[in-house]
N, C-alpha and C. Protein backbone atom coordinates (compact mmCIF):
# COMPACT_ATOMS: atom_id res chain seq x y z
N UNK A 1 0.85 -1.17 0.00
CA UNK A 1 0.00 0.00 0.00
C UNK A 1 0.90 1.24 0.00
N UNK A 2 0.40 2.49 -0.73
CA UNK A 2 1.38 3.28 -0.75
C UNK A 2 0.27 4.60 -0.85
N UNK A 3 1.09 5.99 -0.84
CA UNK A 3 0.31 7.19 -0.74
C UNK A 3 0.08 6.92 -2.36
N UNK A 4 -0.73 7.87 -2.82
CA UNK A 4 -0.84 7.87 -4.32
C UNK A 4 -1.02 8.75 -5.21
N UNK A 5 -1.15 10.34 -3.81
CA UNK A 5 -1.29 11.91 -5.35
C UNK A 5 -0.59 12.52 -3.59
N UNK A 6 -0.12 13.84 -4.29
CA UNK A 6 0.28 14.90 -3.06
C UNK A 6 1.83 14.48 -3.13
N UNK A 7 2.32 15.91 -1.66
CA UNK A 7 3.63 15.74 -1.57
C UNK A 7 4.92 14.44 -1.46
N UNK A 8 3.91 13.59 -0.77
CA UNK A 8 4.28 12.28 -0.01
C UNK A 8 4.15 11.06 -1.50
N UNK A 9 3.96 11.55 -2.27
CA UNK A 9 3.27 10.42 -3.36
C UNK A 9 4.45 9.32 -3.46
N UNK A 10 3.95 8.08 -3.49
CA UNK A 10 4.82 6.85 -3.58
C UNK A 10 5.04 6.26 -2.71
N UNK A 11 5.31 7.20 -1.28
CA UNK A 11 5.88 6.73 -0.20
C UNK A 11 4.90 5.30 0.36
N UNK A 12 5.44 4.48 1.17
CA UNK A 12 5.09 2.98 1.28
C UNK A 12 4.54 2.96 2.64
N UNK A 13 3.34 1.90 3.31
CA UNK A 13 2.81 2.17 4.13
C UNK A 13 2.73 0.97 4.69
N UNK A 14 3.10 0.65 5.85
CA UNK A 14 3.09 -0.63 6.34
C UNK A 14 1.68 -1.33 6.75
N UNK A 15 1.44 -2.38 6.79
CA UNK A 15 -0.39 -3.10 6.14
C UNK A 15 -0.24 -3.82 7.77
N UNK A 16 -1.62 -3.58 8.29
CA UNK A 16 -1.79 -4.53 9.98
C UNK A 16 -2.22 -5.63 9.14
N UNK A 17 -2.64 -6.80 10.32
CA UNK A 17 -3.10 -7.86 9.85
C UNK A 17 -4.36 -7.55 9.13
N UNK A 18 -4.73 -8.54 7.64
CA UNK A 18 -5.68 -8.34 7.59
C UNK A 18 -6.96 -9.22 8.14
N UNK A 19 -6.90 -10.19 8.75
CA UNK A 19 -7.48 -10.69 9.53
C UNK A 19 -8.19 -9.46 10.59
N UNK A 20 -7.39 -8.32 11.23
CA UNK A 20 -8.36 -7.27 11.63
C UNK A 20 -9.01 -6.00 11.19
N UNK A 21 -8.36 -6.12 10.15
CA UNK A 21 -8.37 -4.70 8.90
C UNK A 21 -8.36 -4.98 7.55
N UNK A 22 -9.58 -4.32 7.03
CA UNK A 22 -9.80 -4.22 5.50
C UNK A 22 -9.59 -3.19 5.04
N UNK A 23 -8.24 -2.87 4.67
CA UNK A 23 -7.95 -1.61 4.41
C UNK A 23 -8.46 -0.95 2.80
N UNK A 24 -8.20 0.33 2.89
CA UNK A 24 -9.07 1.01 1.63
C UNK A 24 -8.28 0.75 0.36
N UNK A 25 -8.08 0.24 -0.62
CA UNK A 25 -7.72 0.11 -2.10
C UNK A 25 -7.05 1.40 -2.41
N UNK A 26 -5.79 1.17 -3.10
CA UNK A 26 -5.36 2.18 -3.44
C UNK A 26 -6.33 3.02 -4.43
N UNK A 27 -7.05 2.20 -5.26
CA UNK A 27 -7.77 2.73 -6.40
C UNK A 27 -8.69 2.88 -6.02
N UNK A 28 -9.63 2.81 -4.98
CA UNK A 28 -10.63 2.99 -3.98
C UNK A 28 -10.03 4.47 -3.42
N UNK A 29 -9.35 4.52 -2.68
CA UNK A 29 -8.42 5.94 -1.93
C UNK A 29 -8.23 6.97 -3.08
N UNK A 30 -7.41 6.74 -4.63
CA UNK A 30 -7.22 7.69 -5.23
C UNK A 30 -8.75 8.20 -5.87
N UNK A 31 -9.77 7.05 -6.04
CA UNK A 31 -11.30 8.10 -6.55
C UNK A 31 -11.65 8.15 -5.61
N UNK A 32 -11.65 8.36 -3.95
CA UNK A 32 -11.79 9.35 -3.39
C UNK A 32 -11.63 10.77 -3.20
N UNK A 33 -10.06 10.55 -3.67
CA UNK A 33 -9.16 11.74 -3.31
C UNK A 33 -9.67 12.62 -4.92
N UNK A 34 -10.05 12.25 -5.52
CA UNK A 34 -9.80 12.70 -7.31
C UNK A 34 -11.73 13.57 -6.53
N UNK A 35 -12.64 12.69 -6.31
CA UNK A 35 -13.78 13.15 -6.10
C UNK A 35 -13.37 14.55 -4.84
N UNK A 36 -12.66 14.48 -3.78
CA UNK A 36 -12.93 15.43 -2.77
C UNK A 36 -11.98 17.15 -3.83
N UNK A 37 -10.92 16.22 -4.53
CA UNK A 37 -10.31 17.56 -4.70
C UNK A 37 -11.02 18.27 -6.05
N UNK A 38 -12.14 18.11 -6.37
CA UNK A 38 -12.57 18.56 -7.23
C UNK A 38 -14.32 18.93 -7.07
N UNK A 39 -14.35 18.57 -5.30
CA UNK A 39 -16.12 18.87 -4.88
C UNK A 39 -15.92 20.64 -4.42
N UNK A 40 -16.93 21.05 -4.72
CA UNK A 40 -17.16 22.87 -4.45
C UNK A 40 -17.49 22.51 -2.79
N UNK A 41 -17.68 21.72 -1.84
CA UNK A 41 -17.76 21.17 -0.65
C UNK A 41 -16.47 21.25 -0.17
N UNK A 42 -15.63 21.18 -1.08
CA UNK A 42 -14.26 20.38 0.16
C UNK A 42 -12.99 21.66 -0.11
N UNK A 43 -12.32 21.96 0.71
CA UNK A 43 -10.99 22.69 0.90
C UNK A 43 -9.95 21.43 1.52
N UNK A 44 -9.02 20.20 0.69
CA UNK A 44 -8.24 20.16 1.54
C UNK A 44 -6.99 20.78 2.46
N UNK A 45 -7.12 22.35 1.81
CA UNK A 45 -5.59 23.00 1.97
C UNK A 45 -6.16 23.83 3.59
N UNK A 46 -4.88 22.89 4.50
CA UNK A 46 -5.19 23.46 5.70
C UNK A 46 -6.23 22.87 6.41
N UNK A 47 -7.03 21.62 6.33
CA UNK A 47 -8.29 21.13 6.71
C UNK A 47 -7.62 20.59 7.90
N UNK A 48 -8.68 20.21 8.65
CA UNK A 48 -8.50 19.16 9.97
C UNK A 48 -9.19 17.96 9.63
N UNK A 49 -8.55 16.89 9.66
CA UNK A 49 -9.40 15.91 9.57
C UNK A 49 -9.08 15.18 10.89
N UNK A 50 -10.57 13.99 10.67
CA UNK A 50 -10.45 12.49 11.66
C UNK A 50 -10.58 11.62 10.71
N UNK A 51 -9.25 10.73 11.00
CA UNK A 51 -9.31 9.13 9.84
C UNK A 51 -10.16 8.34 11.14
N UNK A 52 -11.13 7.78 11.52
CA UNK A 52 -11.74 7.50 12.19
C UNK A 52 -11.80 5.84 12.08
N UNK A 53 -11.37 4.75 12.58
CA UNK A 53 -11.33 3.55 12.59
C UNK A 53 -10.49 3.05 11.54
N UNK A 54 -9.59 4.18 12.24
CA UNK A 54 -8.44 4.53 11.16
C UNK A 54 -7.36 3.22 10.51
N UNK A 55 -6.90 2.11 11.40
CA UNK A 55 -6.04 1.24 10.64
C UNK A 55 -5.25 1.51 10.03
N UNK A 56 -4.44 1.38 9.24
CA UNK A 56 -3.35 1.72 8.62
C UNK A 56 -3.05 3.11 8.28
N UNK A 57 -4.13 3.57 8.88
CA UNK A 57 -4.24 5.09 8.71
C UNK A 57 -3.87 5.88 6.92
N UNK A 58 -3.97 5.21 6.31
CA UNK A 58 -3.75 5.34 4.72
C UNK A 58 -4.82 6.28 3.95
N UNK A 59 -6.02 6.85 4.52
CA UNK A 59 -6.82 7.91 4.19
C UNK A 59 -6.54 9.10 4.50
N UNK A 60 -6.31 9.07 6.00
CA UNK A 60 -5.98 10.80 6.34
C UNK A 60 -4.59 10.79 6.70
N UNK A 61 -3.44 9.63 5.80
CA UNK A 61 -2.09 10.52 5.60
C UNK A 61 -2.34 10.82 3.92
N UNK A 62 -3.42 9.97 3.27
CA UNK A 62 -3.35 10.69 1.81
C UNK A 62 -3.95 12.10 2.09
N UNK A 63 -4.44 12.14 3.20
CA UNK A 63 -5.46 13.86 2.98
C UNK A 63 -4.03 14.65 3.82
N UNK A 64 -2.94 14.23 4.46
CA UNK A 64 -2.11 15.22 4.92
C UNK A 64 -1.00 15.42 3.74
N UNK A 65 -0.74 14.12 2.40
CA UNK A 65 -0.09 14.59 1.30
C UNK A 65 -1.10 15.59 0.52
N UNK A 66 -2.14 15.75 0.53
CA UNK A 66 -2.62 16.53 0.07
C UNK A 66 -2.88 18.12 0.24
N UNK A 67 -2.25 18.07 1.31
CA UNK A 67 -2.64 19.54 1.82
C UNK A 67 -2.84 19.73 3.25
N UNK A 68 -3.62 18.47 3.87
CA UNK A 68 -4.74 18.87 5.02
C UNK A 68 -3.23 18.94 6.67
N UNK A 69 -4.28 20.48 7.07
CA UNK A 69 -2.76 20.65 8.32
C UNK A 69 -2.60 19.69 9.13
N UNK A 70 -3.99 19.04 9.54
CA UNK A 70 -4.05 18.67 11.13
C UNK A 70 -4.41 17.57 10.93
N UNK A 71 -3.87 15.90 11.15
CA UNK A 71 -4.62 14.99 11.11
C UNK A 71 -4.84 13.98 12.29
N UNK A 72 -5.68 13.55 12.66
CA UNK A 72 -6.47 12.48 13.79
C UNK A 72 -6.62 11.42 13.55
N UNK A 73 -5.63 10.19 14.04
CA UNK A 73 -6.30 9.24 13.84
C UNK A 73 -6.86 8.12 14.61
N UNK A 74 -7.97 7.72 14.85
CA UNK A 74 -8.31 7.30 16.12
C UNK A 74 -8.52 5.13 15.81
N UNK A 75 -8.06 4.74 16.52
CA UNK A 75 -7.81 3.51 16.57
C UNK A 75 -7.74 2.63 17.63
N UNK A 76 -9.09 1.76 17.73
CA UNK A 76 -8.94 1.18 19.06
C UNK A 76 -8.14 -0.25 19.09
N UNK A 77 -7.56 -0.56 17.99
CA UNK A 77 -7.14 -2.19 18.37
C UNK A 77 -5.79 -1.90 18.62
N UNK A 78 -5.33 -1.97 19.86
CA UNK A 78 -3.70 -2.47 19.93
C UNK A 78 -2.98 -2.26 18.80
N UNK A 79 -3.00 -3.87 18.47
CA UNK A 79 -2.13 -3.89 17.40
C UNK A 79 -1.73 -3.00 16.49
N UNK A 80 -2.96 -2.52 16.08
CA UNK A 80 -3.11 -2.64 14.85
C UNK A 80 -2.80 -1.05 14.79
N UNK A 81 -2.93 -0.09 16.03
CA UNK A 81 -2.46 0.95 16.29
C UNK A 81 -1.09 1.00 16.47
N UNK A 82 -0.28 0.18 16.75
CA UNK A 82 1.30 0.02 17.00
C UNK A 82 1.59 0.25 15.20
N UNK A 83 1.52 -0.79 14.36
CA UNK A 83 1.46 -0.31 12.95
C UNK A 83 0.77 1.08 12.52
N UNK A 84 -0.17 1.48 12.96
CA UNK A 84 -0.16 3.21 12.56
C UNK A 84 1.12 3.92 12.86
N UNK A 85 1.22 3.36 14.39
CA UNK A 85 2.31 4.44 14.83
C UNK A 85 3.54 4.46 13.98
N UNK A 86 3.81 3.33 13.41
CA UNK A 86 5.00 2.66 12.68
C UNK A 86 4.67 4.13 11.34
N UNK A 87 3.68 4.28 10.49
CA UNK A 87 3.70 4.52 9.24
C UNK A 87 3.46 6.16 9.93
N UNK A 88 2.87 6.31 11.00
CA UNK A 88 2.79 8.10 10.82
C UNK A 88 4.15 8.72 11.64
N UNK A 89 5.57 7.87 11.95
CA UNK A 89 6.83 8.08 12.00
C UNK A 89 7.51 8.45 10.35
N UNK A 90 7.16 8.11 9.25
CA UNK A 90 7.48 7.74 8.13
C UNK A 90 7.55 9.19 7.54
N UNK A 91 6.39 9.88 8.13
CA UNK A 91 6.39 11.46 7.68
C UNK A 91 6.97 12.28 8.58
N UNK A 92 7.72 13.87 7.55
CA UNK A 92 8.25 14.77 8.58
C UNK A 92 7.05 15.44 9.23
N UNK A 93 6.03 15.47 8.85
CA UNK A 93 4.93 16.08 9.31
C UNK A 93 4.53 15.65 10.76
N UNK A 94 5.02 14.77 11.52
CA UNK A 94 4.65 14.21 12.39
C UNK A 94 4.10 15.28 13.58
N UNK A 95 3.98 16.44 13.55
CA UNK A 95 3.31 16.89 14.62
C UNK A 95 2.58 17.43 14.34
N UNK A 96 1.99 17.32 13.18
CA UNK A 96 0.71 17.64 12.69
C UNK A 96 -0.09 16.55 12.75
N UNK A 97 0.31 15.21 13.12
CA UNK A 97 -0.21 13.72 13.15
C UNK A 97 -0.27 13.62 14.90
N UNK A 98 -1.50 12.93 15.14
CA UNK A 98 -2.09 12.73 16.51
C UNK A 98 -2.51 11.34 16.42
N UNK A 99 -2.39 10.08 16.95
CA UNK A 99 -3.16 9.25 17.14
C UNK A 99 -3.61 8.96 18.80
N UNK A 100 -4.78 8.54 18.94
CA UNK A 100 -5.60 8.15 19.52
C UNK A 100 -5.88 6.78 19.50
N UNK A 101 -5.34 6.10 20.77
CA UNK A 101 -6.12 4.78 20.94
C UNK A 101 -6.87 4.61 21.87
N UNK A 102 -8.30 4.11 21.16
CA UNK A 102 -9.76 4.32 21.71
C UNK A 102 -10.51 3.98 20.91
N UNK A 103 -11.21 3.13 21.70
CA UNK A 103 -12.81 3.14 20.98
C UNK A 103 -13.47 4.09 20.36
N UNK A 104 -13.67 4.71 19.22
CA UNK A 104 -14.48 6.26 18.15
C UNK A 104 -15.86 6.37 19.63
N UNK A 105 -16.32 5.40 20.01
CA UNK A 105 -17.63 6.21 20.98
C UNK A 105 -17.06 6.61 22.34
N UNK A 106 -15.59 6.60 22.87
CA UNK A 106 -15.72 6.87 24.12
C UNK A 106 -14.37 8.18 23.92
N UNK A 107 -14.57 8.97 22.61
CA UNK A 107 -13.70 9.99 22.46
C UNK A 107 -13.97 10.97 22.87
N UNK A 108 -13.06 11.56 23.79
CA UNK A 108 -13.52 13.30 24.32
C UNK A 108 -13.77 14.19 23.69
N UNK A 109 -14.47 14.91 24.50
CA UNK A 109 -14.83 16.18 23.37
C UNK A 109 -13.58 17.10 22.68
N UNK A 110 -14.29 17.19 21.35
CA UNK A 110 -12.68 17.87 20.64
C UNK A 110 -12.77 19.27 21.01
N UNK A 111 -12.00 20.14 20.72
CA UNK A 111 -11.54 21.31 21.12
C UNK A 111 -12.61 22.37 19.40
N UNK A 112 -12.41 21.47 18.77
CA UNK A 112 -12.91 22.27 17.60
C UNK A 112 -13.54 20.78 16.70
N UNK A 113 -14.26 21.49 15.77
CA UNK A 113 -14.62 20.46 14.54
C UNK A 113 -14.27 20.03 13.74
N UNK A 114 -13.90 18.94 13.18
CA UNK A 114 -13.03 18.49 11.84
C UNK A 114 -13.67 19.07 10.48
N UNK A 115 -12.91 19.55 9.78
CA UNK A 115 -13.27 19.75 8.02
C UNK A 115 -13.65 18.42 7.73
N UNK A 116 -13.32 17.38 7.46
CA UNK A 116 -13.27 16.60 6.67
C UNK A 116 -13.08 14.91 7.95
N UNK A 117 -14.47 14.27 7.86
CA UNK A 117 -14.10 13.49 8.20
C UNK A 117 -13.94 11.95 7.58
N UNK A 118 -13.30 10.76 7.69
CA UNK A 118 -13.22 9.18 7.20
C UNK A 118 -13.78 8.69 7.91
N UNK A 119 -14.85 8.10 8.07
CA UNK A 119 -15.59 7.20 8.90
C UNK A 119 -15.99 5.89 7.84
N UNK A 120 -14.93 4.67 8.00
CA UNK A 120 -14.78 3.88 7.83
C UNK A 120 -14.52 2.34 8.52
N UNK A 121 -15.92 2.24 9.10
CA UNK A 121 -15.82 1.30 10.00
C UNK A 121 -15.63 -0.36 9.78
N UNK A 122 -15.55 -1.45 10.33
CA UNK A 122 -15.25 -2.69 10.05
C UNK A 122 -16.64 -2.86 9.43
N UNK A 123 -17.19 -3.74 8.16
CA UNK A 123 -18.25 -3.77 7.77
C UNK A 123 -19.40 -4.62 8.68
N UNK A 124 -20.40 -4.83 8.69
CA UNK A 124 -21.15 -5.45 9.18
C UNK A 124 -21.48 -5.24 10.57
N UNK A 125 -21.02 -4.46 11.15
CA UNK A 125 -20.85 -4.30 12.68
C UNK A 125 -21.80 -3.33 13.33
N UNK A 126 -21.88 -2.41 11.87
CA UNK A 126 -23.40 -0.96 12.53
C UNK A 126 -22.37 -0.38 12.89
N UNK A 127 -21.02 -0.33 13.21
CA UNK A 127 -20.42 1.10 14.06
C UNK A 127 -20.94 2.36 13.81
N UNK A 128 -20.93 2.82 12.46
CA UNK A 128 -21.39 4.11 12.12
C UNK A 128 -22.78 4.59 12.80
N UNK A 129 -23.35 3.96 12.57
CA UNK A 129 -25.03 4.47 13.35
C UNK A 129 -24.45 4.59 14.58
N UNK A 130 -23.52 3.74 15.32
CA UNK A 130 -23.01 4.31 17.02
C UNK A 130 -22.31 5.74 16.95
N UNK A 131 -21.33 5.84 16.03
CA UNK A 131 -20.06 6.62 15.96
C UNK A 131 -20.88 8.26 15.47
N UNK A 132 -21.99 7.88 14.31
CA UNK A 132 -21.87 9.28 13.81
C UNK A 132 -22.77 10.44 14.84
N UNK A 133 -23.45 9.78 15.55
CA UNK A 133 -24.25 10.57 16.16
C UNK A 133 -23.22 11.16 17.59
N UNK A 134 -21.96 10.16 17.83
CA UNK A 134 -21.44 10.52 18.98
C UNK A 134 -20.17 11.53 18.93
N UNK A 135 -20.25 11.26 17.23
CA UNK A 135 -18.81 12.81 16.80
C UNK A 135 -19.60 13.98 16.82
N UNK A 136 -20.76 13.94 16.57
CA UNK A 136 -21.51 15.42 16.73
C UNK A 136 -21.60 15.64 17.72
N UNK A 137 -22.27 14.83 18.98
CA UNK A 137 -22.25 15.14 20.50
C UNK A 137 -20.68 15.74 20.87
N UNK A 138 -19.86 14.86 20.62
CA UNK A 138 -18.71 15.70 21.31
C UNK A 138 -17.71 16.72 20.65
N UNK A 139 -18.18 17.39 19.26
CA UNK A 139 -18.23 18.16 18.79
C UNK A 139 -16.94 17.60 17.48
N UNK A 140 -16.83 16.61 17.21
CA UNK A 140 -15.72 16.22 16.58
C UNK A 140 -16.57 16.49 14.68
N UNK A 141 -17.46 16.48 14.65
CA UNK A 141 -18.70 16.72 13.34
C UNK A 141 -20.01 17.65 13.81
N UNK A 142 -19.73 18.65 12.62
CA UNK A 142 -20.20 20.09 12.79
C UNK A 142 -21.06 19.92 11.27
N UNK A 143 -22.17 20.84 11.41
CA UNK A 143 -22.71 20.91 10.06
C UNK A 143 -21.94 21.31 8.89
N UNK A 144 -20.13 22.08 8.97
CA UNK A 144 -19.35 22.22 8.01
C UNK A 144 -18.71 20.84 7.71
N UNK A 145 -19.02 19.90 8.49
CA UNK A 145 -17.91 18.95 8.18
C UNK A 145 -18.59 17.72 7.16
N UNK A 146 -17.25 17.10 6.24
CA UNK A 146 -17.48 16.34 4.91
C UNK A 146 -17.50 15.05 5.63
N UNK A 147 -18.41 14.46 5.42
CA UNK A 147 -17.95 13.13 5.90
C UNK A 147 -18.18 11.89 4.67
N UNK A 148 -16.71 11.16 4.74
CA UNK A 148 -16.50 10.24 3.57
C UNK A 148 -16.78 9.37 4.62
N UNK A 149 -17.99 8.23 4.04
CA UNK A 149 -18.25 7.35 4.36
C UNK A 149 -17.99 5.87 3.41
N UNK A 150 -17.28 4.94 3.98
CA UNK A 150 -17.18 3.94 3.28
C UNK A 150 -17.74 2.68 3.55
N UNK A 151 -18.47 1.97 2.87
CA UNK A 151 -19.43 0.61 3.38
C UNK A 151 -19.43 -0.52 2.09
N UNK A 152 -19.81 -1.60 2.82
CA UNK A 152 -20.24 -2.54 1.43
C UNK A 152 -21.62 -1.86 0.72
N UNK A 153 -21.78 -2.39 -0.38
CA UNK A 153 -22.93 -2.34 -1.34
C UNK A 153 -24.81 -2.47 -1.03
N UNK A 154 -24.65 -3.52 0.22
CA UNK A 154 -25.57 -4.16 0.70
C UNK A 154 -25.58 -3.45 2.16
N UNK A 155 -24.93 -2.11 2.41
CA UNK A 155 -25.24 -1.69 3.59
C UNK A 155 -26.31 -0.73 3.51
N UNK A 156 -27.45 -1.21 4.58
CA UNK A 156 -28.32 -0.02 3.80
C UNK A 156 -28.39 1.25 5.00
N UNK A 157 -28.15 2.15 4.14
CA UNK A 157 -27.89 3.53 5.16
C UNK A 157 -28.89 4.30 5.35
N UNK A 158 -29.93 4.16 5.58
CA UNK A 158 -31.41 4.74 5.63
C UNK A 158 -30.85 4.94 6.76
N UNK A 159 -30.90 4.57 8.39
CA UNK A 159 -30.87 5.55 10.14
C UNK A 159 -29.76 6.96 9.62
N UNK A 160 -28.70 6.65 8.77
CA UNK A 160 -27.76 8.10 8.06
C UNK A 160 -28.15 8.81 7.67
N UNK A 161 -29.03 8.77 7.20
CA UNK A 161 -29.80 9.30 6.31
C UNK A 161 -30.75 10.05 6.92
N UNK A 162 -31.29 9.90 7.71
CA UNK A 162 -32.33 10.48 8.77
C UNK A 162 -31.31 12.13 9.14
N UNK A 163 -30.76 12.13 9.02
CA UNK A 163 -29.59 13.57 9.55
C UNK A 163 -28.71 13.47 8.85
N UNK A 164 -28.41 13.27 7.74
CA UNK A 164 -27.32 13.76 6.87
C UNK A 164 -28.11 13.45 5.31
N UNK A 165 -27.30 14.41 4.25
CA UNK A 165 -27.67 14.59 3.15
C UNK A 165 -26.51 14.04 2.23
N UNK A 166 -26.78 13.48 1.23
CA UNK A 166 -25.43 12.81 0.70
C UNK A 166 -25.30 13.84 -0.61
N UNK A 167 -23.72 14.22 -0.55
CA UNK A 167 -23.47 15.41 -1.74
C UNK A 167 -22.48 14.24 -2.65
N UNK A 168 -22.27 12.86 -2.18
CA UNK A 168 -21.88 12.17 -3.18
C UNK A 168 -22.22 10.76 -2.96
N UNK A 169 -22.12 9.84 -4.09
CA UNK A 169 -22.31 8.61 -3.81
C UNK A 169 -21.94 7.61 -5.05
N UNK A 170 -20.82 6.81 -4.93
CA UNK A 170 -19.83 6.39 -5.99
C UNK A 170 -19.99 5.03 -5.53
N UNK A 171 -19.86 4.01 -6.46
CA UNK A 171 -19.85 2.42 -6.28
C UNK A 171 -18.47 2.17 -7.21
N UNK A 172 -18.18 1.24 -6.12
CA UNK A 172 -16.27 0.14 -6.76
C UNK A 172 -16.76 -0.74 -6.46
N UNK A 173 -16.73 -1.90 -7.40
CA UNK A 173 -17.28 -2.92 -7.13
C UNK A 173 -18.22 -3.20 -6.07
N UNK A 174 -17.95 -3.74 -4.78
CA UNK A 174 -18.55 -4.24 -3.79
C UNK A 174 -18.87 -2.88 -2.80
N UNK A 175 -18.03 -2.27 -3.19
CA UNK A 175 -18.05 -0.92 -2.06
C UNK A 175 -18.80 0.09 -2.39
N UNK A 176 -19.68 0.61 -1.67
CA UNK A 176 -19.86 1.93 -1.71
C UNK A 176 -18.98 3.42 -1.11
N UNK A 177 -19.16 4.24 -1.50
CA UNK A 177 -18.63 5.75 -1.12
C UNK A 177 -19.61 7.04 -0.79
N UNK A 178 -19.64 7.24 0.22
CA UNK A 178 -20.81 8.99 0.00
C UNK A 178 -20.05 9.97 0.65
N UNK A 179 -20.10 10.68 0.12
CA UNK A 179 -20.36 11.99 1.00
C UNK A 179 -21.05 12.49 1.36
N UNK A 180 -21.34 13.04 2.68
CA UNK A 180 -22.11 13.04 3.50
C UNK A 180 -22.01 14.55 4.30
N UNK A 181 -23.60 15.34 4.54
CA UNK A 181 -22.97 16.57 5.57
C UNK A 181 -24.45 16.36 6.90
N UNK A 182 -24.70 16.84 7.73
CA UNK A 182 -25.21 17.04 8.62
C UNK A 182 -26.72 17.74 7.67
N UNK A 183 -27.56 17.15 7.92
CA UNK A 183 -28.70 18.18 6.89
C UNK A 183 -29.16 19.43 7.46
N UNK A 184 -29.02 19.72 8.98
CA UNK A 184 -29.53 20.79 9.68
C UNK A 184 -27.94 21.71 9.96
N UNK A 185 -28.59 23.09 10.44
CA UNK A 185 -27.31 23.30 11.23
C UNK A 185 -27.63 23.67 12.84
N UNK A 186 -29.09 23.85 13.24
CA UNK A 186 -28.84 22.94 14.69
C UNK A 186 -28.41 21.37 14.68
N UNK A 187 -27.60 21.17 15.78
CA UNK A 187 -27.00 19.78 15.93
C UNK A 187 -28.42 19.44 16.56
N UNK A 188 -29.76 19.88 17.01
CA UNK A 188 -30.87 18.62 17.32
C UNK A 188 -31.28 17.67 16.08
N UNK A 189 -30.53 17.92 14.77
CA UNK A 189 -30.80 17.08 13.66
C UNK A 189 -30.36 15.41 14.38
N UNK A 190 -29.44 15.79 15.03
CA UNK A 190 -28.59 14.77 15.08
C UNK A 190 -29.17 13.43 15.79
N UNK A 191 -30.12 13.84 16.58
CA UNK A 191 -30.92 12.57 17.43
C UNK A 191 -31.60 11.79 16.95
N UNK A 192 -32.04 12.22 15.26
CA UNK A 192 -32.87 11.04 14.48
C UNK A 192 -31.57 10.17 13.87
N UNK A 193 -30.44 10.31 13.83
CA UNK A 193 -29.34 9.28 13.71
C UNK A 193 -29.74 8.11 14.32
């Protein structure tokens, strides 16, 4: 696995087991990155993001070759966070890189809101219906913020849908992609999550 557009391009990224991680496709990651840097929605220059069930963390170091200042990445498995730590040493940027090991629902409240968030959870599990309603509570997702959501094909996102509006929605094979914003800008949108 490797970065694939931006400053960092080429550079190599060390892979956790995949037995606990299904990490994102390079060609999955670059029509992400091709879709955000070309949405009237997205600024990566200077953004904050959260790679959120982050793993190899290979989304939001492509969004820190791209531009983005501040990146988060939050990761609750051990392991599999020791290998983040391994690949976000790899960049000089490193203090613009934060990881977090933790469960995404028992994260403190952030100080500010992310631009741009990855919420890419293990499939089949529902995390997201837990996670998205609990980044808005603790202020980590704001009605400015992008959220790239990644799922299988057969996930059906109707409870998401109840409070967020999708400004994109792309199929790779098995996978789906949306982008996603908060549909209100009171956060009481957020309780029909």
């Amino acid at each position: 696995m490797r970065i694939v557009g931006g400053k960092n391009r080429g550079r190599k990224l060390a892979l956790p087991d995949q037995a606990y991680t299904r990490p994102t496709t390079d060609r999955i990651r670059e029509a992400i990155f091709n879709i955000l840097c070309h949405h009237p929605e997205i600024d990566l220059q200077g953004a904050y993001v959260l790679d959120a069930f982050a793993g190899s963390g290979a989304l939001g170091l492509e969004a820190l070759s791209r531009g983005a200042t501040n990146v988060t990445f939050v990761e609750a498995h051990p392991k599999i966070a020791n290998i983040l730590q391994q690949n976000l040493k790899l960049f000089p940027e490193s203090d613009q890189l934060h990881l977090i090991i933790s469960d995404i629902r028992k994260l403190k409240k952030a100080a500010r809101a992310m631009d741009l968030v990855f919420l890419d959870p293990p499939y089949g599990k529902g995390l997201e219906f837990q996670a998205l309603p609990y980044l808005v509570e603790q202020n980590w997702i704001n009605s400015d913020t992008v959220i790239v959501y990644e799922t299988e094909v057969q996930t059906d996102i109707a409870p998401l849908l109840a409070c967020t509006a999708v400004l994109d929605e792309r199929r790779y094979g098995g996978t789906k992609v949306y982008l996603l914003k908060l549909k209100k800008k009171d956060e009481e949108a957020i309780g029909k999550c």
